[in-house]
C-alpha atoms as a PDB file:
ATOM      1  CA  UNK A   1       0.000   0.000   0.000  1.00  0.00           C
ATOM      2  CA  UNK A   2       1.162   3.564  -0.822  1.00  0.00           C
ATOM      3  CA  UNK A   3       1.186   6.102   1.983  1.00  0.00           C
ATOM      4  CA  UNK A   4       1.051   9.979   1.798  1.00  0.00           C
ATOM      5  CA  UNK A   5       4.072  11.413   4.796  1.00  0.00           C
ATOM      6  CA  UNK A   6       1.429  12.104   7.606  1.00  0.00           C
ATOM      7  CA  UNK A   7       3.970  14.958   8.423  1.00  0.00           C
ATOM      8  CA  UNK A   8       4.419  18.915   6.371  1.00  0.00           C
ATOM      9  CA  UNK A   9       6.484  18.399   2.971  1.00  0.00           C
ATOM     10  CA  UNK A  10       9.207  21.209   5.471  1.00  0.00           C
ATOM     11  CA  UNK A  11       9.286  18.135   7.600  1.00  0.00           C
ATOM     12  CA  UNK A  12      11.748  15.366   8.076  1.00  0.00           C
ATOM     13  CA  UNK A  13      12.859  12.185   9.669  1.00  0.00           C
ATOM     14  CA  UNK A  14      14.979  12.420  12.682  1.00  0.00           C
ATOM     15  CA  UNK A  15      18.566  11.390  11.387  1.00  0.00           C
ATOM     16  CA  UNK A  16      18.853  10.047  15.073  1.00  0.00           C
ATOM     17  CA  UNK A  17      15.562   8.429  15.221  1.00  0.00           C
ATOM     18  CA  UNK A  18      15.152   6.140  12.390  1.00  0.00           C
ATOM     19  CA  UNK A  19      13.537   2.821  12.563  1.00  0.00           C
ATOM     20  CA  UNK A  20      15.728   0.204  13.849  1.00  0.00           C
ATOM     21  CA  UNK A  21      18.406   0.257  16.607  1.00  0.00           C
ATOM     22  CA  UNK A  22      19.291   3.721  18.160  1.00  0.00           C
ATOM     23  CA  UNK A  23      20.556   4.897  21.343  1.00  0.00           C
ATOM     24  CA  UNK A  24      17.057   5.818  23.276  1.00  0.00           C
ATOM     25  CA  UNK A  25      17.203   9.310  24.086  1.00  0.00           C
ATOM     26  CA  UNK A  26      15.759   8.591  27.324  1.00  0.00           C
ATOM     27  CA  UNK A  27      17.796   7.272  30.320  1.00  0.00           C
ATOM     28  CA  UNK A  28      19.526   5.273  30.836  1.00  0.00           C
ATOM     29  CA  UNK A  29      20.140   6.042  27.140  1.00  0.00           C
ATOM     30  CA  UNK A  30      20.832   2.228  26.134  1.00  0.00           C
ATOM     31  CA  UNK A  31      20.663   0.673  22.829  1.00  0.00           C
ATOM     32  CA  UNK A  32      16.785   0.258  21.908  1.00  0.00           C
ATOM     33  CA  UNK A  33      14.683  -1.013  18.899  1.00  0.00           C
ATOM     34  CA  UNK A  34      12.879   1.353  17.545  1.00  0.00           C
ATOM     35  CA  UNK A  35       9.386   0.738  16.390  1.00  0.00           C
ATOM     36  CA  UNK A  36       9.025   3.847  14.185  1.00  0.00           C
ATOM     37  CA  UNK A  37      10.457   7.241  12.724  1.00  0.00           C
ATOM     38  CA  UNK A  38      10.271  10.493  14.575  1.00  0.00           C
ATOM     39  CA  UNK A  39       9.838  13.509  13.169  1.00  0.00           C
ATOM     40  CA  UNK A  40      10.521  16.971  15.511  1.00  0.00           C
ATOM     41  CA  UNK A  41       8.318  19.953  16.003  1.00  0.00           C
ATOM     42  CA  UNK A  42       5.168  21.021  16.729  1.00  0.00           C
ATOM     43  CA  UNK A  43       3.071  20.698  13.347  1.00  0.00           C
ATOM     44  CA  UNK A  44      -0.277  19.248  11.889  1.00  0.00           C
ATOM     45  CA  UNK A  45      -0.412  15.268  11.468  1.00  0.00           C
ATOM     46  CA  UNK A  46      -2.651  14.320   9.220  1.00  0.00           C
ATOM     47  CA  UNK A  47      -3.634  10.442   7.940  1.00  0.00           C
ATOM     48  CA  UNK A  48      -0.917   8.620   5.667  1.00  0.00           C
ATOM     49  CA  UNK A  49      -3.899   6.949   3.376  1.00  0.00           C
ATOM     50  CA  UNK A  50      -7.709   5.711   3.133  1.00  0.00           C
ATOM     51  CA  UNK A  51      -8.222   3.939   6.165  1.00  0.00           C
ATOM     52  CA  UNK A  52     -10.567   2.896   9.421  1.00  0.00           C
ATOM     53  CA  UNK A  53     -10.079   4.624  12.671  1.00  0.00           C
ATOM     54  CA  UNK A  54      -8.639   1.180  14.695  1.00  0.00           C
ATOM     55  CA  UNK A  55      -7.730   3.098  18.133  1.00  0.00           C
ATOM     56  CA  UNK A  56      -8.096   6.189  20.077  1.00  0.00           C
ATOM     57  CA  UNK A  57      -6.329   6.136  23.171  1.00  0.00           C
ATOM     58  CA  UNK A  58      -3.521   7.776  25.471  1.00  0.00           C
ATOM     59  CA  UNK A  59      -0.740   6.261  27.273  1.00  0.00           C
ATOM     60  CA  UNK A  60       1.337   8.627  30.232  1.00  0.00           C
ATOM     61  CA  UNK A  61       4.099   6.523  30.158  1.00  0.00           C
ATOM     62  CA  UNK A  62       3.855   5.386  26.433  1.00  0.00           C
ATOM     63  CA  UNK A  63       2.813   7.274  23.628  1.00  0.00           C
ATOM     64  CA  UNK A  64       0.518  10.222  25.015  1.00  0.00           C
ATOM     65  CA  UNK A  65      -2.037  10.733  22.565  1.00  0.00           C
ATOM     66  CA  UNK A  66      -2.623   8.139  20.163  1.00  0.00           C
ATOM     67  CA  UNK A  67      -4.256   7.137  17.194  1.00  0.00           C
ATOM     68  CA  UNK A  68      -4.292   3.892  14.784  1.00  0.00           C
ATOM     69  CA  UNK A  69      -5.618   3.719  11.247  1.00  0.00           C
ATOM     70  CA  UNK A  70      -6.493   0.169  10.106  1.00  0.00           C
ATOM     71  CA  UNK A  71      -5.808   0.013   6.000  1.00  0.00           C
ATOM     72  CA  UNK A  72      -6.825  -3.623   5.612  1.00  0.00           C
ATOM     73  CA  UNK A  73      -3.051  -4.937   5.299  1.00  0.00           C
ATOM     74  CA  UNK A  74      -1.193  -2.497   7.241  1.00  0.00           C
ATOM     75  CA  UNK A  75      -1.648  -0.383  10.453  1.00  0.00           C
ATOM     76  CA  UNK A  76      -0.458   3.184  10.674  1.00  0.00           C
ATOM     77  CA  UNK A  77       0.352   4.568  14.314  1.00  0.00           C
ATOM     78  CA  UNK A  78       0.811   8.206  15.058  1.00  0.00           C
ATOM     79  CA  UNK A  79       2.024   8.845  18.829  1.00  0.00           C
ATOM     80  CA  UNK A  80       2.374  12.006  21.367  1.00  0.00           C
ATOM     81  CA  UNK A  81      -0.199  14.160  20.276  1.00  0.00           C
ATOM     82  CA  UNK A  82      -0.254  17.349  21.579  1.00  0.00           C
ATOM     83  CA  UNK A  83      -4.027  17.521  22.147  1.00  0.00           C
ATOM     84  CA  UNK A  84      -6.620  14.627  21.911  1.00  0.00           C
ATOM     85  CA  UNK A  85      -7.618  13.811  18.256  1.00  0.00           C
ATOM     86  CA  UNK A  86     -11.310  14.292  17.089  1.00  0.00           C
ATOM     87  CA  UNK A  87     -11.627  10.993  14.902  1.00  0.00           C
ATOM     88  CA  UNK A  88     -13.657   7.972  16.711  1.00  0.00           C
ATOM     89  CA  UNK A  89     -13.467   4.914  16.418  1.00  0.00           C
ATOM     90  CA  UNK A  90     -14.737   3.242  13.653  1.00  0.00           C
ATOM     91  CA  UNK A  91     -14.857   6.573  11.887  1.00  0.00           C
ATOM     92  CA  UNK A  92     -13.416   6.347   8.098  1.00  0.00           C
ATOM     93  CA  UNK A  93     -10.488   8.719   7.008  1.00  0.00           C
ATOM     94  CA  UNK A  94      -8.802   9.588   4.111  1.00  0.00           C
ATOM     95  CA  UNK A  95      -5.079  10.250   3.034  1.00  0.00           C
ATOM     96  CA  UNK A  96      -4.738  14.418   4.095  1.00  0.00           C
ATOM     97  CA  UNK A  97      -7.192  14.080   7.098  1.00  0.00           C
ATOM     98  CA  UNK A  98      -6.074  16.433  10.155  1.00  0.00           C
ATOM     99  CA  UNK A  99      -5.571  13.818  13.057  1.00  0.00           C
ATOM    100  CA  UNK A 100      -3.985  16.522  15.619  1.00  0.00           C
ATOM    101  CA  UNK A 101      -1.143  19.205  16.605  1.00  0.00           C
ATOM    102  CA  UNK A 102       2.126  16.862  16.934  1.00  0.00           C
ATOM    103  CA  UNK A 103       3.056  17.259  20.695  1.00  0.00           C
ATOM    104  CA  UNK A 104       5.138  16.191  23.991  1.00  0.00           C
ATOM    105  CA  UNK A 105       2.561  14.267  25.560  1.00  0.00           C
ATOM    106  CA  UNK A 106       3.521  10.576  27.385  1.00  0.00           C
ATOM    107  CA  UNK A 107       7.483   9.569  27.225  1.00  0.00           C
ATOM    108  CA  UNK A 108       8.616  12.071  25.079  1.00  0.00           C
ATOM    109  CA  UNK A 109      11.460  14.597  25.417  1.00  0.00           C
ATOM    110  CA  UNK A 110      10.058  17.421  23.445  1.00  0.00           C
ATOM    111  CA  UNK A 111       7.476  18.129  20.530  1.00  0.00           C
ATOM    112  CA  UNK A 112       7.324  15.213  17.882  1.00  0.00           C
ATOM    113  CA  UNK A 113       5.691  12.849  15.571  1.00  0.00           C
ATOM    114  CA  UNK A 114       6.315   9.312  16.655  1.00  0.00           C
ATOM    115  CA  UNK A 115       4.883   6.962  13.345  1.00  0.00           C
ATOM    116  CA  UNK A 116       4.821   3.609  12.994  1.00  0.00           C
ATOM    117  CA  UNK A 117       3.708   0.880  10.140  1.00  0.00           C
ATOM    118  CA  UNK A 118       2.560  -2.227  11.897  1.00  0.00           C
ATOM    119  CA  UNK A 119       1.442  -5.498  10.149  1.00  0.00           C
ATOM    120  CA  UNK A 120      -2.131  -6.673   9.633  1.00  0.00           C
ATOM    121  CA  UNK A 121      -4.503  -6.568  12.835  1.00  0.00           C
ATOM    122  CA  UNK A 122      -1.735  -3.570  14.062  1.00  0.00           C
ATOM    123  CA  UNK A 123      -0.292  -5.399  17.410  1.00  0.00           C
ATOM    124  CA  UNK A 124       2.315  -3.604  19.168  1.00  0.00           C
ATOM    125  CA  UNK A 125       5.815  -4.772  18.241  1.00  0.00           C
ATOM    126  CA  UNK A 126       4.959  -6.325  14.582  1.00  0.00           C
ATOM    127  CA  UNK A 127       6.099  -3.298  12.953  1.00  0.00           C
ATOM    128  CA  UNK A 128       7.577  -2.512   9.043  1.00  0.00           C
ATOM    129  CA  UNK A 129      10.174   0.105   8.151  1.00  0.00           C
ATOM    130  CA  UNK A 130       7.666   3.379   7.677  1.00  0.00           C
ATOM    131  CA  UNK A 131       9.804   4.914   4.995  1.00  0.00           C
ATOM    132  CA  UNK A 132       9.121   1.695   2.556  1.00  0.00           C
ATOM    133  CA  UNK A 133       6.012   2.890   2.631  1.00  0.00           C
ATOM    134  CA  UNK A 134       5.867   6.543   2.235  1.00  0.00           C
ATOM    135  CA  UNK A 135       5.786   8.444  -1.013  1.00  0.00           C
ATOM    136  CA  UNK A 136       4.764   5.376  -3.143  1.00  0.00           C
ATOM    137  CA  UNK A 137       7.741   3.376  -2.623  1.00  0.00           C
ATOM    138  CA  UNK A 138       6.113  -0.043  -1.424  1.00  0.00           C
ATOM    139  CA  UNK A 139       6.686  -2.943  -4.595  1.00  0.00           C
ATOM    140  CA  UNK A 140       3.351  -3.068  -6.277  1.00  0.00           C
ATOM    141  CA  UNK A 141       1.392  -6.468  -6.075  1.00  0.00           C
ATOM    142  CA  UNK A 142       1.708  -8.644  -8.635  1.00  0.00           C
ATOM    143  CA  UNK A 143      -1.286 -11.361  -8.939  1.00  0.00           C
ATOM    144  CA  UNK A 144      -1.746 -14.207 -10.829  1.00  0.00           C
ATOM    145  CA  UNK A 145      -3.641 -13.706 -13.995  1.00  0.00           C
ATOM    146  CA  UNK A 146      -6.293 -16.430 -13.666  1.00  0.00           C
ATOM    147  CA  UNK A 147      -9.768 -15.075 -15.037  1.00  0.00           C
ATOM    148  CA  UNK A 148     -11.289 -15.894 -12.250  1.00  0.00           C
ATOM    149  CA  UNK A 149     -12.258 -13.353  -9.389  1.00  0.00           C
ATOM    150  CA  UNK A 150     -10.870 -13.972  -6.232  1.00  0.00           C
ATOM    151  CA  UNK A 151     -10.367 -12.295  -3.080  1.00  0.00           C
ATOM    152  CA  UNK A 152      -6.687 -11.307  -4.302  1.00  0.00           C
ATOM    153  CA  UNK A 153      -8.088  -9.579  -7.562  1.00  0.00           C
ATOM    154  CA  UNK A 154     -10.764  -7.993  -5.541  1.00  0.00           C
ATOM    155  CA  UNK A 155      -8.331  -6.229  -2.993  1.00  0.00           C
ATOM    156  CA  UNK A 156      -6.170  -5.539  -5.631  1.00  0.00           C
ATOM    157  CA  UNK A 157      -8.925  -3.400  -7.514  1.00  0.00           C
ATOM    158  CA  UNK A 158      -9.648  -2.098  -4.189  1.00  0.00           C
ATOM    159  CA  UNK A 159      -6.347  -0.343  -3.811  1.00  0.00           C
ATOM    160  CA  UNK A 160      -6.024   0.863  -7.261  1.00  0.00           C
ATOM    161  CA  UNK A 161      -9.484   2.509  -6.936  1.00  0.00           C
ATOM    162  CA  UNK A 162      -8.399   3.878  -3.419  1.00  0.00           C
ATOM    163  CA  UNK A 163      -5.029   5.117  -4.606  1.00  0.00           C
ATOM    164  CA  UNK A 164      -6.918   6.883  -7.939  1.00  0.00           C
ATOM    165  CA  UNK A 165      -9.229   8.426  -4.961  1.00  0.00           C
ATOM    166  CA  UNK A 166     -12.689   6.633  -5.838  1.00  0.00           C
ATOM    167  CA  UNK A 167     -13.285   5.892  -2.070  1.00  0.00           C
ATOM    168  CA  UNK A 168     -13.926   1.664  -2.289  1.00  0.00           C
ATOM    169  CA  UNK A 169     -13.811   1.916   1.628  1.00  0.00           C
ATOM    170  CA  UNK A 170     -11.234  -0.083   3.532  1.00  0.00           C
ATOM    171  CA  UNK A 171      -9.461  -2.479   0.657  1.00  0.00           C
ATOM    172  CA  UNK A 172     -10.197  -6.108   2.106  1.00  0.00           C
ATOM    173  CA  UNK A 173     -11.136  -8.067  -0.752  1.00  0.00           C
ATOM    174  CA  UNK A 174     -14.197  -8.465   0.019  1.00  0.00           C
ATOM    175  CA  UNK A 175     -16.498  -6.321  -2.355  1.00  0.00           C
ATOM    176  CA  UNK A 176     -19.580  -4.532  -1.360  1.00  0.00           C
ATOM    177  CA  UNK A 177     -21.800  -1.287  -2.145  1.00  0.00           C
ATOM    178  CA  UNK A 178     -18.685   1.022  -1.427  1.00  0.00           C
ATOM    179  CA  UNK A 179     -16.625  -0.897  -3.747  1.00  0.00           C
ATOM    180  CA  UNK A 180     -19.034  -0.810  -6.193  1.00  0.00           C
ATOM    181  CA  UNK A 181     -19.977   3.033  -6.083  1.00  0.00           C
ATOM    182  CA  UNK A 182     -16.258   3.146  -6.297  1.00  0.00           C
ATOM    183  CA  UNK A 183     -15.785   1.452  -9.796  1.00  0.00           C
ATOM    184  CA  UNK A 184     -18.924   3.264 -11.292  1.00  0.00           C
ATOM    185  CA  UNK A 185     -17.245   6.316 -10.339  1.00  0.00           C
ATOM    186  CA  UNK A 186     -14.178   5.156 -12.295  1.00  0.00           C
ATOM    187  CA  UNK A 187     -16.216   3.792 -15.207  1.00  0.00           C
ATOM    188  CA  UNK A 188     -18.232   7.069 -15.448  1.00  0.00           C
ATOM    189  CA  UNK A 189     -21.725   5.523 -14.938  1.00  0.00           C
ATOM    190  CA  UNK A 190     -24.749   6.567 -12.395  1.00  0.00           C
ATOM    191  CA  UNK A 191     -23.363   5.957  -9.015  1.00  0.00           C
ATOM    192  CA  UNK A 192     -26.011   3.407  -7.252  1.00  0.00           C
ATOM    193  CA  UNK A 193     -23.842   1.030  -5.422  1.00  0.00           C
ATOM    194  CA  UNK A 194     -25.388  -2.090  -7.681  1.00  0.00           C
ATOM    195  CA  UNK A 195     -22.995  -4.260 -10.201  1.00  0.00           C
ATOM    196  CA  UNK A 196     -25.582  -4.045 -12.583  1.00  0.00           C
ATOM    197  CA  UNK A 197     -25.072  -4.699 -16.540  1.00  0.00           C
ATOM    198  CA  UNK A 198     -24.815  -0.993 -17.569  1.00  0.00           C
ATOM    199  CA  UNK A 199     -21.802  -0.511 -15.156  1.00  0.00           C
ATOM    200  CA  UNK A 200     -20.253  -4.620 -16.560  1.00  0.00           C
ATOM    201  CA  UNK A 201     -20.375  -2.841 -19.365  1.00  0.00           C
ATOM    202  CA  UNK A 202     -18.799   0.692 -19.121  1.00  0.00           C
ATOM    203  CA  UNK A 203     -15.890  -1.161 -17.389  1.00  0.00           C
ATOM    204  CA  UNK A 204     -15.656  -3.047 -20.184  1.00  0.00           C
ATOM    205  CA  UNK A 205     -15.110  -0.444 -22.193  1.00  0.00           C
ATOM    206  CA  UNK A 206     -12.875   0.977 -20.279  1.00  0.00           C
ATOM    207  CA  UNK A 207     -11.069  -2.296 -20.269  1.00  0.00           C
ATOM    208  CA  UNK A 208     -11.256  -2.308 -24.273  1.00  0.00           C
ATOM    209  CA  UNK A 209     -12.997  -5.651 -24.474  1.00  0.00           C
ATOM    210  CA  UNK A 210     -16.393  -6.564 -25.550  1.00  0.00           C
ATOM    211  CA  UNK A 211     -18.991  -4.830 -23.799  1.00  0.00           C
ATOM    212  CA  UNK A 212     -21.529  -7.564 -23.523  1.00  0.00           C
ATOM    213  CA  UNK A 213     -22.402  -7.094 -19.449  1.00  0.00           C
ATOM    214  CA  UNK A 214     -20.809 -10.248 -18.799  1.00  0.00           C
ATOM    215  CA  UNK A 215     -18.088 -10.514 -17.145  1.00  0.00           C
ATOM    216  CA  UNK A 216     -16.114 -13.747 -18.030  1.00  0.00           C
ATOM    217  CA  UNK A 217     -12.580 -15.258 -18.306  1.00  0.00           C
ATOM    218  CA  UNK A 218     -11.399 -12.543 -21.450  1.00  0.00           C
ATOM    219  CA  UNK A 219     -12.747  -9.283 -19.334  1.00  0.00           C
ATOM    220  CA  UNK A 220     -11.606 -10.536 -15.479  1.00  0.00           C
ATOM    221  CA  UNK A 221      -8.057 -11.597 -17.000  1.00  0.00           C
ATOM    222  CA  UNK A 222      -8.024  -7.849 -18.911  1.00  0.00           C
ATOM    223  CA  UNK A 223      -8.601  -6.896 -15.371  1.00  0.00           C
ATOM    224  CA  UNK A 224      -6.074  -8.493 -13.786  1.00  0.00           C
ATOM    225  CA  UNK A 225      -3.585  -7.227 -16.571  1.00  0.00           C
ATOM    226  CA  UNK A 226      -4.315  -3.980 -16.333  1.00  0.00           C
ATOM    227  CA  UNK A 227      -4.013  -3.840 -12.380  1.00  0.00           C
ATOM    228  CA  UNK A 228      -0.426  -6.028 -12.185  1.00  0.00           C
ATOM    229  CA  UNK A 229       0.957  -2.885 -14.735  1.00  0.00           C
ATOM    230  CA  UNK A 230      -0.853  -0.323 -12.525  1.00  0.00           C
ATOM    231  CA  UNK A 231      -2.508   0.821 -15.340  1.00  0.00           C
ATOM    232  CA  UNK A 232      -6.319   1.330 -13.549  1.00  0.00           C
END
């Protein structure tokens, strides 16, 4: 998945808090894993991509004021919020969304961004290297090209939509009336939320295959073409 910086394009990574092994600038100052990258200053944070509002919480002797962002494969953590965050739980956000004021609060020794990428289901300590992520640098997925839908095609079409900003809700591979407001949004057809045959068909022809409203083996492996070259 790509991810926006949730930090101002002024703004940059700590060169002494990467992610990784670093000195922790708290005592006693020992060697320490570091589940994120920091970013210093007081600024707005705002969400790295489409997501669902996992978490709200805050944590004195952790990470003050903090919020996680469920993307379906991934997890985004932002820590030490200066002031409690207005999202709820459950609430869905987009890449740009203000989350709060980057702050001091919990174990922190002055004003910063504390970000994380954590694997799916976003428990502490399964994190990813952040900056693999940012900026559109994660590998693209590469599926098999089968014809057939599956649940890997599906979430695959999920993120392209979401990353072309047709709002398919939170990419899981499992398709419902989000997903499919999303692609008749792409395809340019009334926006109902139903796979009808009039939408089979504009995606079709936005596919350039024959626009017959069904969709078989010739338009579903198009499909799956066109999303392993990023082309949707």
């Amino acid at each position: 998945m790509k991810l926006q910086t949730p930090w101002p394009a002024d703004k940059s990574i700590n060169k002494k808090s990467p992610f990784g092994w670093r000195v922790h600038p708290l005592p006693p100052h020992k060697k320490k894993f570091h589940n994120g990258v920091d970013v210093a200053g007081s600024f707005p944070v705002t969400a790295a991509g489409y997501g669902v509002v996992k978490k709200v919480g805050y944590s004195r002797n952790g990470g003050g004021n903090t919020l996680l962002i469920d993307h379906g494969e991934i997890v985004t953590v932002y820590y030490h919020g200066a002031h409690a965050t207005a999202l709820k739980k459950g609430e869905r956000v987009t890449a740009g969304d203000f989350i709060y004021t980057s702050g001091t609060t919990g174990a922190s020794t002055g004003n910063h961004l504390h970000f994380e990428v954590r694997k799916r289901g976003g428990v502490w300590g399964q994190v990813l290297d952040p900056e693999l992520y940012l900026d559109g640098k994660a590998p693209a997925i590469v599926n098999r090209v089968s014809g057939r839908f599956d649940r890997a095609t599906w979430l695959q079409w999920q993120k392209a939509l979401a990353e072309g900003g047709f709002k398919p809700g939170r990419p899981d591979g499992r398709p419902g009336k989000m997903t499919y407001a999303a692609i008749q949004r792409w395809a340019g057809v009334k926006v109902d939320g139903i796979l009808g045959p009039n939408t089979r068909r504009a995606v079709q022809a936005k596919l350039g295959v024959k626009p017959d409203g069904k969709w078989g083996k010739m338009t579903i492996s198009e499909l799956q073409r066109r999303l392993n070259k990023g082309s949707i």
